[in-house]
N, C-alpha and C. Protein backbone atom coordinates (compact mmCIF):
# COMPACT_ATOMS: atom_id res chain seq x y z
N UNK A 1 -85.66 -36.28 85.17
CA UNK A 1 -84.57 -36.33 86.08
C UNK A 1 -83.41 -35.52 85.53
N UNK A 2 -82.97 -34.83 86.42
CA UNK A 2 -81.74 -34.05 85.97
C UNK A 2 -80.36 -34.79 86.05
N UNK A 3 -79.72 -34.44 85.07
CA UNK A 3 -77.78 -35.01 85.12
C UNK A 3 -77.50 -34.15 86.22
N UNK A 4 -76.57 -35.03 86.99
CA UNK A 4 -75.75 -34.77 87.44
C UNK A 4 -73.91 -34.51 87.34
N UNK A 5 -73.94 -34.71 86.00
CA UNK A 5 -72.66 -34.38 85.23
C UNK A 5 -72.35 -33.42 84.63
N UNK A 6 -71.46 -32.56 85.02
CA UNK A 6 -71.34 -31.31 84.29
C UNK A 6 -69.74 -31.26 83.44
N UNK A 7 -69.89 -30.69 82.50
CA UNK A 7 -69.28 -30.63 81.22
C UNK A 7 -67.52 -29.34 82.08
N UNK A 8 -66.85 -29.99 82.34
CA UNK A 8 -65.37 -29.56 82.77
C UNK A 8 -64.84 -28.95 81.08
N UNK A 9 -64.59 -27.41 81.52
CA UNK A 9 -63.98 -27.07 80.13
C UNK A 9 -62.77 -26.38 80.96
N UNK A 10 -62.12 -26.49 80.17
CA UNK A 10 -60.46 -25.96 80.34
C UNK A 10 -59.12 -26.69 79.52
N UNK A 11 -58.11 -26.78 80.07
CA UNK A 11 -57.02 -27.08 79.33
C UNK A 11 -56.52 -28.06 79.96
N UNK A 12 -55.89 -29.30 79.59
CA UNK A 12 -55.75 -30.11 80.44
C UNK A 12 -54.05 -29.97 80.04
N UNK A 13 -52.81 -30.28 81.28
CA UNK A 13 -51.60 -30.56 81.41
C UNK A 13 -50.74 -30.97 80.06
N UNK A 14 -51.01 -31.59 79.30
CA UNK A 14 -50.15 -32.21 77.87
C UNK A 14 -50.79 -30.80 76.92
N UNK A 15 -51.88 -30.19 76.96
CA UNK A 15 -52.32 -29.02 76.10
C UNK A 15 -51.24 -28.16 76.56
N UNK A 16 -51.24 -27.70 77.72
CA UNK A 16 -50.24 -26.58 77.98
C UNK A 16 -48.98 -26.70 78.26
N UNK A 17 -48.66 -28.35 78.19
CA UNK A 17 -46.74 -28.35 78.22
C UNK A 17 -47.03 -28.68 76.85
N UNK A 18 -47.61 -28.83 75.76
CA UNK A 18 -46.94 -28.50 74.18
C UNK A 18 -47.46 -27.28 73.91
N UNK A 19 -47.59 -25.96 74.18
CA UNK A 19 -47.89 -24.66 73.96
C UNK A 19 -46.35 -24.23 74.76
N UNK A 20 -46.17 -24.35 75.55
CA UNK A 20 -45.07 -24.04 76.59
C UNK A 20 -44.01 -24.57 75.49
N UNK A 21 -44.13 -25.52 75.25
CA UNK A 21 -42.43 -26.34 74.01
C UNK A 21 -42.78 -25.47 73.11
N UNK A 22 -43.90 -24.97 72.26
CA UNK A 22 -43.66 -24.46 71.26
C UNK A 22 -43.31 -23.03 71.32
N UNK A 23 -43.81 -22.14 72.22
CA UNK A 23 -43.43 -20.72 72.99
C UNK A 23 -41.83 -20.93 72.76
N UNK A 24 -40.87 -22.03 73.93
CA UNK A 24 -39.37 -22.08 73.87
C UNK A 24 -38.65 -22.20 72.75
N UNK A 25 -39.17 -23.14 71.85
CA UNK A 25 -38.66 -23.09 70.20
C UNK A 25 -38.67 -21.99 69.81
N UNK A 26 -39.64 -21.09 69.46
CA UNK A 26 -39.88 -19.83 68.71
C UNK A 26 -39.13 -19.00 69.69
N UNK A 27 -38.75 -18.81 70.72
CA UNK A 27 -38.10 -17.84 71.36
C UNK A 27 -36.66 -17.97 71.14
N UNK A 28 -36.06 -19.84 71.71
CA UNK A 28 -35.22 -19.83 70.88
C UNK A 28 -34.51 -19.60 69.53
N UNK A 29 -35.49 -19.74 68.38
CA UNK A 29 -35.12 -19.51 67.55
C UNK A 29 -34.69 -17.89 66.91
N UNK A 30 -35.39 -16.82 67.97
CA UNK A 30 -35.92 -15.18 67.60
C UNK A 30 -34.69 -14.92 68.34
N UNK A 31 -34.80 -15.06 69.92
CA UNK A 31 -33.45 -14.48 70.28
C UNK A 31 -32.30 -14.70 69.40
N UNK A 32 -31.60 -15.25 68.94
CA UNK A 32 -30.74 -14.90 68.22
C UNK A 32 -29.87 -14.00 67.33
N UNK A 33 -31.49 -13.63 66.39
CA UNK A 33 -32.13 -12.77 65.84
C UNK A 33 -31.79 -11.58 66.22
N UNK A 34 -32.44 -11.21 67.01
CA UNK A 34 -32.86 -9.88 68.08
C UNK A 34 -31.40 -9.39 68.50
N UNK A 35 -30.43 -10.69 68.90
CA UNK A 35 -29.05 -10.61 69.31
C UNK A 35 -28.33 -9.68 68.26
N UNK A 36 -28.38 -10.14 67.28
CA UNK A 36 -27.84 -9.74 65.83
C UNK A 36 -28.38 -8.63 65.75
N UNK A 37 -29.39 -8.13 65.83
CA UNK A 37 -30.16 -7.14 65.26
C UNK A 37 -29.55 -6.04 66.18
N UNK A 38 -29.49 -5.82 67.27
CA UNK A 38 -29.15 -5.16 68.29
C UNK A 38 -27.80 -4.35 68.08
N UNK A 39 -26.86 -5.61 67.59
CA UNK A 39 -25.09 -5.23 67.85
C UNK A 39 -25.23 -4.49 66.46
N UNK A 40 -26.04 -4.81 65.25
CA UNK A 40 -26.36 -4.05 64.15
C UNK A 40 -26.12 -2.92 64.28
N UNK A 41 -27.48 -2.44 65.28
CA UNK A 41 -28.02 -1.48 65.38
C UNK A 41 -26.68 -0.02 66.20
N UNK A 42 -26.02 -0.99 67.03
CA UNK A 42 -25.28 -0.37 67.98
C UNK A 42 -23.86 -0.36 66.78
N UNK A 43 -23.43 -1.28 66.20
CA UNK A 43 -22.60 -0.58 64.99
C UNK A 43 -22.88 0.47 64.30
N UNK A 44 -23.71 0.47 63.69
CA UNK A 44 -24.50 2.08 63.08
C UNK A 44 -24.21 3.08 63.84
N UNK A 45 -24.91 2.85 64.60
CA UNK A 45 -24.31 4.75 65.80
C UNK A 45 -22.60 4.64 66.04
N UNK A 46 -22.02 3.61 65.87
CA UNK A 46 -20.47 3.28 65.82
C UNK A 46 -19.71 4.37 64.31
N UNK A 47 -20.92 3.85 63.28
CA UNK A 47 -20.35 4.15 62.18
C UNK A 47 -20.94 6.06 62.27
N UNK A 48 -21.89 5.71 62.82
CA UNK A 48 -22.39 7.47 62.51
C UNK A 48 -21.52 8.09 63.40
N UNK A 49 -21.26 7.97 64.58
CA UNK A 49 -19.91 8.62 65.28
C UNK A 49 -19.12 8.80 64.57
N UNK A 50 -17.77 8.03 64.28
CA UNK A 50 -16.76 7.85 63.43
C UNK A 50 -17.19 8.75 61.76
N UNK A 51 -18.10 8.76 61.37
CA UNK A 51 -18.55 9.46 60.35
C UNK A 51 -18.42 11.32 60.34
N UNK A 52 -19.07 11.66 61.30
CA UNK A 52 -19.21 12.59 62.47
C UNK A 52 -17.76 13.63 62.47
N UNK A 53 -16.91 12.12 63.31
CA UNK A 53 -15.40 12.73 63.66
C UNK A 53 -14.97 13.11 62.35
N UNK A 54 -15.21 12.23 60.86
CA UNK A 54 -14.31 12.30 60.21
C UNK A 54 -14.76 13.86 59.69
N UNK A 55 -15.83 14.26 59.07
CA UNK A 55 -16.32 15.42 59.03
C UNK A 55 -15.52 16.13 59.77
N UNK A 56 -15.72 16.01 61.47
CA UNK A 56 -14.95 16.91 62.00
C UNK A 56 -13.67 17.27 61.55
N UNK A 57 -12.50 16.54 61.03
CA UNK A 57 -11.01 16.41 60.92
C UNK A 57 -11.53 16.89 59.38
N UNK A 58 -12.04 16.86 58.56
CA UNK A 58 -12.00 17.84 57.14
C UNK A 58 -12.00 18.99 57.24
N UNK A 59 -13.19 19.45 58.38
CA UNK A 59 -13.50 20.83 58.79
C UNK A 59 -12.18 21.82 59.07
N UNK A 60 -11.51 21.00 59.98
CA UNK A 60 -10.39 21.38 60.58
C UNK A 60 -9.36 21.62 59.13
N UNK A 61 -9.22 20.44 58.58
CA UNK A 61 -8.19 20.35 57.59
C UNK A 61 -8.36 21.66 56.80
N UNK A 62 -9.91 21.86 56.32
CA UNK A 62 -10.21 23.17 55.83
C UNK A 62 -9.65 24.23 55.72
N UNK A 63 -9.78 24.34 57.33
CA UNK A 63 -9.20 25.66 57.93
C UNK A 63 -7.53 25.87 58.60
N UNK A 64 -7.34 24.87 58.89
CA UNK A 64 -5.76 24.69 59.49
C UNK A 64 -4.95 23.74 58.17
N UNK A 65 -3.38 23.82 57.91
CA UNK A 65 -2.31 23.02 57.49
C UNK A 65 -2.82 21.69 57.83
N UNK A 66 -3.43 21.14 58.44
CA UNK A 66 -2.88 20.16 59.53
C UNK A 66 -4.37 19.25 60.19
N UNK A 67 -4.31 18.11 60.26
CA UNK A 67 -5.43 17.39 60.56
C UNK A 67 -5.08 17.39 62.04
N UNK A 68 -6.69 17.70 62.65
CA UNK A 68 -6.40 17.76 64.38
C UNK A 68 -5.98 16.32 65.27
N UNK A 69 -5.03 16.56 66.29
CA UNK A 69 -4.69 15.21 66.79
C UNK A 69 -5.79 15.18 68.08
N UNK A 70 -5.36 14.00 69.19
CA UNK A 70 -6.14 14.13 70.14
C UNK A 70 -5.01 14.47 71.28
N UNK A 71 -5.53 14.69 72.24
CA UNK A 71 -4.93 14.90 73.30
C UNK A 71 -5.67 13.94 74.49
N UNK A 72 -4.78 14.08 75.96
CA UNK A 72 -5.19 12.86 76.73
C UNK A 72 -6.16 13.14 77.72
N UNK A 73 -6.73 14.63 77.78
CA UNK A 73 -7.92 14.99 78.62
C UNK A 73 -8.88 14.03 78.91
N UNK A 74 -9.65 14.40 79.89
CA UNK A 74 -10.47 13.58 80.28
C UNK A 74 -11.89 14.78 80.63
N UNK A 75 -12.52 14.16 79.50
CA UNK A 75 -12.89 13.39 78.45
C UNK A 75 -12.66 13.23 77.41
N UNK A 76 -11.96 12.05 76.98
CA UNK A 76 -11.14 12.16 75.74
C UNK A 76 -12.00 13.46 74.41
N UNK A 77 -10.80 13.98 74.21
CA UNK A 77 -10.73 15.43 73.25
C UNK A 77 -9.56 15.82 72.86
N UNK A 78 -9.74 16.12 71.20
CA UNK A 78 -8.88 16.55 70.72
C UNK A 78 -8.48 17.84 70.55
N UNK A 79 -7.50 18.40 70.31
CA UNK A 79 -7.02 20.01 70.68
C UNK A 79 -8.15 20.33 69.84
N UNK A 80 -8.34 21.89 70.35
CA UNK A 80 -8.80 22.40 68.98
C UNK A 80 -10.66 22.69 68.58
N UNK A 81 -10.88 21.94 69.66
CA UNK A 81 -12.52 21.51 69.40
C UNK A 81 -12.83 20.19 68.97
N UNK A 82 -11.91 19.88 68.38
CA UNK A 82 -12.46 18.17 68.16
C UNK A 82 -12.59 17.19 69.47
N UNK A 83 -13.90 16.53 69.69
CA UNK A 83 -14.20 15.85 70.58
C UNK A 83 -14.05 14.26 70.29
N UNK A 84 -13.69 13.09 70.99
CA UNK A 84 -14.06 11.86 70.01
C UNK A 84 -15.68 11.19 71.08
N UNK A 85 -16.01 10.87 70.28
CA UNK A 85 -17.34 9.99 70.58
C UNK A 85 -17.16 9.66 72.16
N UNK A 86 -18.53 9.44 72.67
CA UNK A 86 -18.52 8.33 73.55
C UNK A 86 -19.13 7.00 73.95
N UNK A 87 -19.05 5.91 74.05
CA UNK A 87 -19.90 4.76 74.25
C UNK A 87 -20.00 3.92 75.11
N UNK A 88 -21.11 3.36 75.18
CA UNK A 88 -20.84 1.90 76.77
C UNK A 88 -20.18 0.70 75.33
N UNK A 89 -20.19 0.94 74.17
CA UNK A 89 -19.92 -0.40 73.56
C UNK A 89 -19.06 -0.39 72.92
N UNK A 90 -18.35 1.16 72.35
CA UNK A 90 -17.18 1.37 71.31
C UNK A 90 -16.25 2.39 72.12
N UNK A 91 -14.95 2.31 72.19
CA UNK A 91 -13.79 3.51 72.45
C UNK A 91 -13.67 3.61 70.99
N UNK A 92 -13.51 5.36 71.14
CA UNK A 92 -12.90 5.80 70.22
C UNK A 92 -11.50 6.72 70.02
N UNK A 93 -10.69 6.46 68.71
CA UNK A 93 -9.34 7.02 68.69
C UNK A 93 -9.08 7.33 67.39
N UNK A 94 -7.85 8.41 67.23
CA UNK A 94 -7.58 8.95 66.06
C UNK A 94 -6.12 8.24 65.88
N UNK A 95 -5.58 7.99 64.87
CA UNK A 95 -3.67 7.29 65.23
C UNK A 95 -3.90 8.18 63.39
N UNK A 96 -2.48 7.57 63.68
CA UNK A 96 -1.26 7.61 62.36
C UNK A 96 -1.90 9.26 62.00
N UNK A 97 -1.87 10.28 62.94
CA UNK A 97 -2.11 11.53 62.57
C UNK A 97 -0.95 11.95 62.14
N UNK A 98 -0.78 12.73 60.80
CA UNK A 98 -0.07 13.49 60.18
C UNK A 98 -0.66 14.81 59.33
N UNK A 99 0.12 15.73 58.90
CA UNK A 99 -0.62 16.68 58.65
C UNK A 99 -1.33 16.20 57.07
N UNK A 100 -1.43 15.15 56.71
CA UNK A 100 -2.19 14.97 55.61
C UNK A 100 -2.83 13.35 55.37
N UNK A 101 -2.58 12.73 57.04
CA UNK A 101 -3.03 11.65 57.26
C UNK A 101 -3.91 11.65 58.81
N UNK A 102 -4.94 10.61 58.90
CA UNK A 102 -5.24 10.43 59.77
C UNK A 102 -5.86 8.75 59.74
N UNK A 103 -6.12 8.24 60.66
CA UNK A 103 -6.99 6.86 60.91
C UNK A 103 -8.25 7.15 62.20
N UNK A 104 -9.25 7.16 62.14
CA UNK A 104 -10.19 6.80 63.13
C UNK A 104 -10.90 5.50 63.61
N UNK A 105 -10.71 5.42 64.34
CA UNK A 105 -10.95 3.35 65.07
C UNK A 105 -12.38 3.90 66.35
N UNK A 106 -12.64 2.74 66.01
CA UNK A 106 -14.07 2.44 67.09
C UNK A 106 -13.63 1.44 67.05
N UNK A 107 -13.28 0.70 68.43
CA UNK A 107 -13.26 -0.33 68.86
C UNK A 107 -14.01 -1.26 70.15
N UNK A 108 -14.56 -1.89 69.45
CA UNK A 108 -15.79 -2.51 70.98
C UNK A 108 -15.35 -3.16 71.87
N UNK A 109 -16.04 -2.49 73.20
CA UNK A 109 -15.84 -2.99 74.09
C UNK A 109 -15.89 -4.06 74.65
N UNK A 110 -14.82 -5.00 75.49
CA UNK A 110 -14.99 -6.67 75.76
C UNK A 110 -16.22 -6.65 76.63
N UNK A 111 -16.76 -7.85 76.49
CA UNK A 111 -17.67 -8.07 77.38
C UNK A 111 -19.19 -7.40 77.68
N UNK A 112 -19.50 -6.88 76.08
CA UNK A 112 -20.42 -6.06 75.92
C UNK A 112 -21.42 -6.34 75.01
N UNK A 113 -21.04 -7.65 74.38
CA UNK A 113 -21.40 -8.30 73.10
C UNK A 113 -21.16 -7.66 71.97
N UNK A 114 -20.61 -6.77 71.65
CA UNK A 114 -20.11 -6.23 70.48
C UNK A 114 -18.95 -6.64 69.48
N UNK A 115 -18.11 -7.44 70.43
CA UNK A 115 -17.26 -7.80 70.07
C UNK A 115 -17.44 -9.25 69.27
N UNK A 116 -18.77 -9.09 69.47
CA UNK A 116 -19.10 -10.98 68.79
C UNK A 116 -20.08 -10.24 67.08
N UNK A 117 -19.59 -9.05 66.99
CA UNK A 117 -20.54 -8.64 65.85
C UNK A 117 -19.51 -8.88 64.25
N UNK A 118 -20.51 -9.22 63.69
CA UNK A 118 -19.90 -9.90 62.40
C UNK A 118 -20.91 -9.11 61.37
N UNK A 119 -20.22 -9.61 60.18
CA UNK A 119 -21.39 -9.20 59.01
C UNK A 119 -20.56 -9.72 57.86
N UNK A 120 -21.02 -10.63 57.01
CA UNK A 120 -20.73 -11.92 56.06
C UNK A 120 -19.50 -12.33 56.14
N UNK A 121 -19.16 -12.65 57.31
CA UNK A 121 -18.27 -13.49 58.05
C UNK A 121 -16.69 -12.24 58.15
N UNK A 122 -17.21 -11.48 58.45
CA UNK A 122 -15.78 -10.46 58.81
C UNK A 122 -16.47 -9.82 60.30
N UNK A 123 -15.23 -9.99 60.95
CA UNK A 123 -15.62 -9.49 62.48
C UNK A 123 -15.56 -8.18 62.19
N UNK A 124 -16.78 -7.10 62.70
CA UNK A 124 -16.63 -5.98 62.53
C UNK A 124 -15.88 -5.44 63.62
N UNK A 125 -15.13 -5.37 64.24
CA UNK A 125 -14.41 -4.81 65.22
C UNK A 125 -12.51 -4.88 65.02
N UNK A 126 -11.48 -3.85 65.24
CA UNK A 126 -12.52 -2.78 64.85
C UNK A 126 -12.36 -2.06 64.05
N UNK A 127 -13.66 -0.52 63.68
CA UNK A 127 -14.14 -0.04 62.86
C UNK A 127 -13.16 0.66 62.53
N UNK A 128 -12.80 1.02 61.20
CA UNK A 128 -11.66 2.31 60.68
C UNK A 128 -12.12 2.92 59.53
N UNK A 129 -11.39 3.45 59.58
CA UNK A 129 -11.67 4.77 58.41
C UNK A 129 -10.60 6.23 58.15
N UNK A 130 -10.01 6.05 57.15
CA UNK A 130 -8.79 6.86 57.26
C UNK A 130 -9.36 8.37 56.28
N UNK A 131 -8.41 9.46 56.29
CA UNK A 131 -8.91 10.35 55.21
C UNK A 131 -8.91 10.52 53.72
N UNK A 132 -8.44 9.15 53.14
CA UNK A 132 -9.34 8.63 52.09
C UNK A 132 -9.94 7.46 51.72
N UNK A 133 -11.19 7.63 52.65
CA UNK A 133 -12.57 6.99 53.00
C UNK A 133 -12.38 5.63 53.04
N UNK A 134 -11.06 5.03 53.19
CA UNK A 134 -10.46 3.68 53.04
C UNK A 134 -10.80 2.83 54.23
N UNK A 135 -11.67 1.94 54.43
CA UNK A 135 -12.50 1.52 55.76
C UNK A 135 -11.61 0.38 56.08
N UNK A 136 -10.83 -0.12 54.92
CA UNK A 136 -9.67 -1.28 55.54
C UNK A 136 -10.23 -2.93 55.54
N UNK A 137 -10.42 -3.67 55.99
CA UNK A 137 -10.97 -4.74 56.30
C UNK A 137 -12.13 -4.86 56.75
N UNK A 138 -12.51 -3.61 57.59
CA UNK A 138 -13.64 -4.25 57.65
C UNK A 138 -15.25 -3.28 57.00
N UNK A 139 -14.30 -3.37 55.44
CA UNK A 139 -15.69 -2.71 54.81
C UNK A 139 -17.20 -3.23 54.77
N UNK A 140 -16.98 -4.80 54.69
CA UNK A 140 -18.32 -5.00 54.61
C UNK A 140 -19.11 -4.76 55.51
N UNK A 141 -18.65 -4.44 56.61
CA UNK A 141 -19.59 -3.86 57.88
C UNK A 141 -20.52 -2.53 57.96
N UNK A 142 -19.29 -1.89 56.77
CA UNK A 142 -19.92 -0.54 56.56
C UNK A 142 -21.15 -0.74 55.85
N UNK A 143 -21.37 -1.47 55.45
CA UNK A 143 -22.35 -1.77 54.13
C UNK A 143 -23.70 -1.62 55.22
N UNK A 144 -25.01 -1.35 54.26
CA UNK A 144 -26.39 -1.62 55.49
C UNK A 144 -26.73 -2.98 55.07
C-alpha cells in the first residue's frame, strides 16, 4: 500500500521573520558605516580641491608680487586664471588675501550630510588652509 503523505519542504513563517530580524540588525548596524564612509570620501575630493587651489595661488605667487584674489563672476573665478572648485557638498573661497597672505575654506553644504562629518571628534567643516600649510582646527581631518 502506498502513503499517502508527502514530505512538505520549505520554510515555515518564524524561519523567515528571524532571517528578516537578522538582515535589519546587520543593515542597521552597516549603514552607519557606509554613512561615514561616504562624507569621508566626499571630504577627500574637498581636500584635493582646496589642495589644487592652493598650488594654484603658489603658481601665481611665482610669477606675480601678489597672491591671486577672487572675483564675483559667475562661475565663481578668480582674476587671472584662478578658478575655485565646484561642489553639490562644499563652496569654495579664498579670504584674508594679501600680497603675502591668503586662506582657502571649503565649506559644506547644509542639508547635504556633510555637515555632520567629523573625524576624532572635531567637526570637519569648515576646511582651511592658509599659505603656510596651517590647516587651523581642523587638522585632524586632514589626516587619512
Amino acid at each position: 500500500m502506498k502513503s499517502c503523505f508527502h514530505k512538505i519542504s520549505g520554510f515555515t513563517l518564524i524561519e523567515v521573520l528571524i532571517a528578516a530580524a537578522i538582515i535589519a540588525i546587520l543593515a542597521a548596524i552597516a549603514y552607519p558605516s557606509y554613512q561615514d564612509s561616504v562624507r569621508k570620501s566626499r571630504r577627500a575630493d574637498a581636500i584635493a580641491a582646496l589642495t589644487d587651489l592652493q598650488l594654484q595661488q603658489e603658481k601665481w605667487r611665482a610669477n606675480n608680487t601678489t597672491y591671486a584674489g577672487v572675483s564675483t563672476s559667475t562661475p565663481p573665478a578668480a582674476p587671472n586664471g584662478l578658478v575655485l572648485p565646484t561642489s553639490s557638498y562644499y563652496t569654495f573661497g579664498i579670504s584674508n588675501n594679501t600680497a603675502t597672505t591668503y586662506t582657502l575654506t571649503a565649506t559644506a553644504v547644509s542639508g547635504k550630510g556633510q555637515d555632520k562629518d567629523k573625524q576624532e571628534g572635531t567637526t570637519c567643516t569648515p576646511l582651511t588652509i592658509n599659505q603656510n600649510n596651517d590647516k587651523g582646527t581642523t587638522a585632524a581631518c586632514w589626516r587619512k
